[in-house]
Protein backbone atom coordinates (compact mmCIF):
# COMPACT_ATOMS: atom_id res chain seq x y z
CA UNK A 1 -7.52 8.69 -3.09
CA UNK A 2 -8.04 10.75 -6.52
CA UNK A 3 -6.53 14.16 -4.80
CA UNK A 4 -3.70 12.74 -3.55
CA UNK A 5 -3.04 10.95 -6.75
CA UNK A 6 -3.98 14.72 -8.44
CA UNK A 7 -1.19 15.69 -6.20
CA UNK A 8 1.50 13.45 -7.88
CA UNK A 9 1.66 15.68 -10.86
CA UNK A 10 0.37 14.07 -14.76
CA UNK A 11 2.90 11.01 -14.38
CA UNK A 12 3.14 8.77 -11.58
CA UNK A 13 3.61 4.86 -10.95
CA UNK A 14 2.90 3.42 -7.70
CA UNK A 15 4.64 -0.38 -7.41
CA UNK A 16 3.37 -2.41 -4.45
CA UNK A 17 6.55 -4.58 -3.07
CA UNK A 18 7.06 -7.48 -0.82
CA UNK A 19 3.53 -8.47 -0.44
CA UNK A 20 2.79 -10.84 2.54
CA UNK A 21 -1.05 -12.24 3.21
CA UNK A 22 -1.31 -13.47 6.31
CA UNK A 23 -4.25 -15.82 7.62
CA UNK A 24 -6.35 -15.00 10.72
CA UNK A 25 -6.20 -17.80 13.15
CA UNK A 26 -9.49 -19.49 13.45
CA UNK A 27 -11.01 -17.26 10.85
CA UNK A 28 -11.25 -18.53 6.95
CA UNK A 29 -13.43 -15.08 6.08
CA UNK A 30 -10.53 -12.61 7.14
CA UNK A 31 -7.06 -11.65 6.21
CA UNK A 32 -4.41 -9.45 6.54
CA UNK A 33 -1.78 -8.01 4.10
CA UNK A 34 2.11 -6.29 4.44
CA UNK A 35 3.46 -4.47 1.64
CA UNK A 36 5.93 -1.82 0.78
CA UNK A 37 5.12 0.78 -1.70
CA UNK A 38 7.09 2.85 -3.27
CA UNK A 39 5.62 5.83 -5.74
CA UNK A 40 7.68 6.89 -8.83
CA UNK A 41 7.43 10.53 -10.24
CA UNK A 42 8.51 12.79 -12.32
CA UNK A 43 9.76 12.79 -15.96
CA UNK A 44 9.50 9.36 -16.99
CA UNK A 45 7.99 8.33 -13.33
CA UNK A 46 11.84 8.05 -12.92
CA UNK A 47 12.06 9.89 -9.67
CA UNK A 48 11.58 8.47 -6.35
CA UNK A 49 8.66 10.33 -4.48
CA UNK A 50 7.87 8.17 -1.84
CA UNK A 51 7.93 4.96 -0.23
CA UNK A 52 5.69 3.50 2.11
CA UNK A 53 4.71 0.58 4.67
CA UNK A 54 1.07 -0.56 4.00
CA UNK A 55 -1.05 -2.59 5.80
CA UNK A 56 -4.18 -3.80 4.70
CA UNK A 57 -7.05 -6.13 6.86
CA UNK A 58 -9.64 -7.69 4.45
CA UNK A 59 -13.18 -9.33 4.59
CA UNK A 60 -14.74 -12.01 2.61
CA UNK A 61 -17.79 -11.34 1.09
CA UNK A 62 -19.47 -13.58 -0.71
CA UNK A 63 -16.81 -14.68 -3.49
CA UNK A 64 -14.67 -10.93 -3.27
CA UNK A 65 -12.42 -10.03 -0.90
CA UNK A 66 -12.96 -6.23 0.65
CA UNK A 67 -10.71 -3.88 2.22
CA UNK A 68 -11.79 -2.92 5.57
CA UNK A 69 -9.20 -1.06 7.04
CA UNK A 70 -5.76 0.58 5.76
CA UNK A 71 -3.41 1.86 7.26
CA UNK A 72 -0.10 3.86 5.85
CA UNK A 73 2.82 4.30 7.77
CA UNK A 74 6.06 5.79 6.47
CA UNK A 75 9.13 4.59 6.26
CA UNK A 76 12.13 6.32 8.59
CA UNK A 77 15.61 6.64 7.50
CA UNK A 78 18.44 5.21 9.36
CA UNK A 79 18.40 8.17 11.73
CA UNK A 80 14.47 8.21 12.16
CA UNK A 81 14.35 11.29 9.10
C-alpha cells in the first residue's frame, strides 16, 4: 500500500463510503464487507482522484477481525469510461 499512497502526491484523504458488513450464512467467524471509496487530492485534498468499489472478506481470530482477501474494482461511468 505505502507506494501507491507515495503516488498520491504529499496530501491525500481517502473516505470509505456506504459501508455494508454482511454475515456468512452458517459461519459466526467470517464476514464480508461493501464499500465505496473515494480518494481526495490535491491542494487542500480538494480534488477528486479516484473513486472506487471495495470489497473486503474477513476472519475472526481470536478477539480481532483480519482481512483475508481484497479486492478493488473501479467504478465505470455511465458509458463504461
Amino acid at each position: 500500500m505505502t507506494p501507491i499512497w507515495r503516488s498520491e502526491g504529499e496530501v491525500s484523504l481517502h473516505l470509505t463510503l456506504n459501508v455494508e458488513v454482511l454475515e456468512v450464512a452458517g459461519r459466526d467467524d467470517v464476514a464480508t464487507a461493501h464499500s465505496v471509496l473515494v480518494i481526495l487530492a490535491g491542494e487542500g485534498a480538494t480534488e477528486i482522484r479516484n473513486v472506487v468499489f471495495i470489497e473486503q472478506a474477513f476472519l475472526r481470530v481470536d478477539q480481532s477481525w483480519k482481512i483475508t482477501r481484497r479486492s478493488v474494482s473501479p467504478v465505470l461511468g455511465p458509458t463504461g469510461t
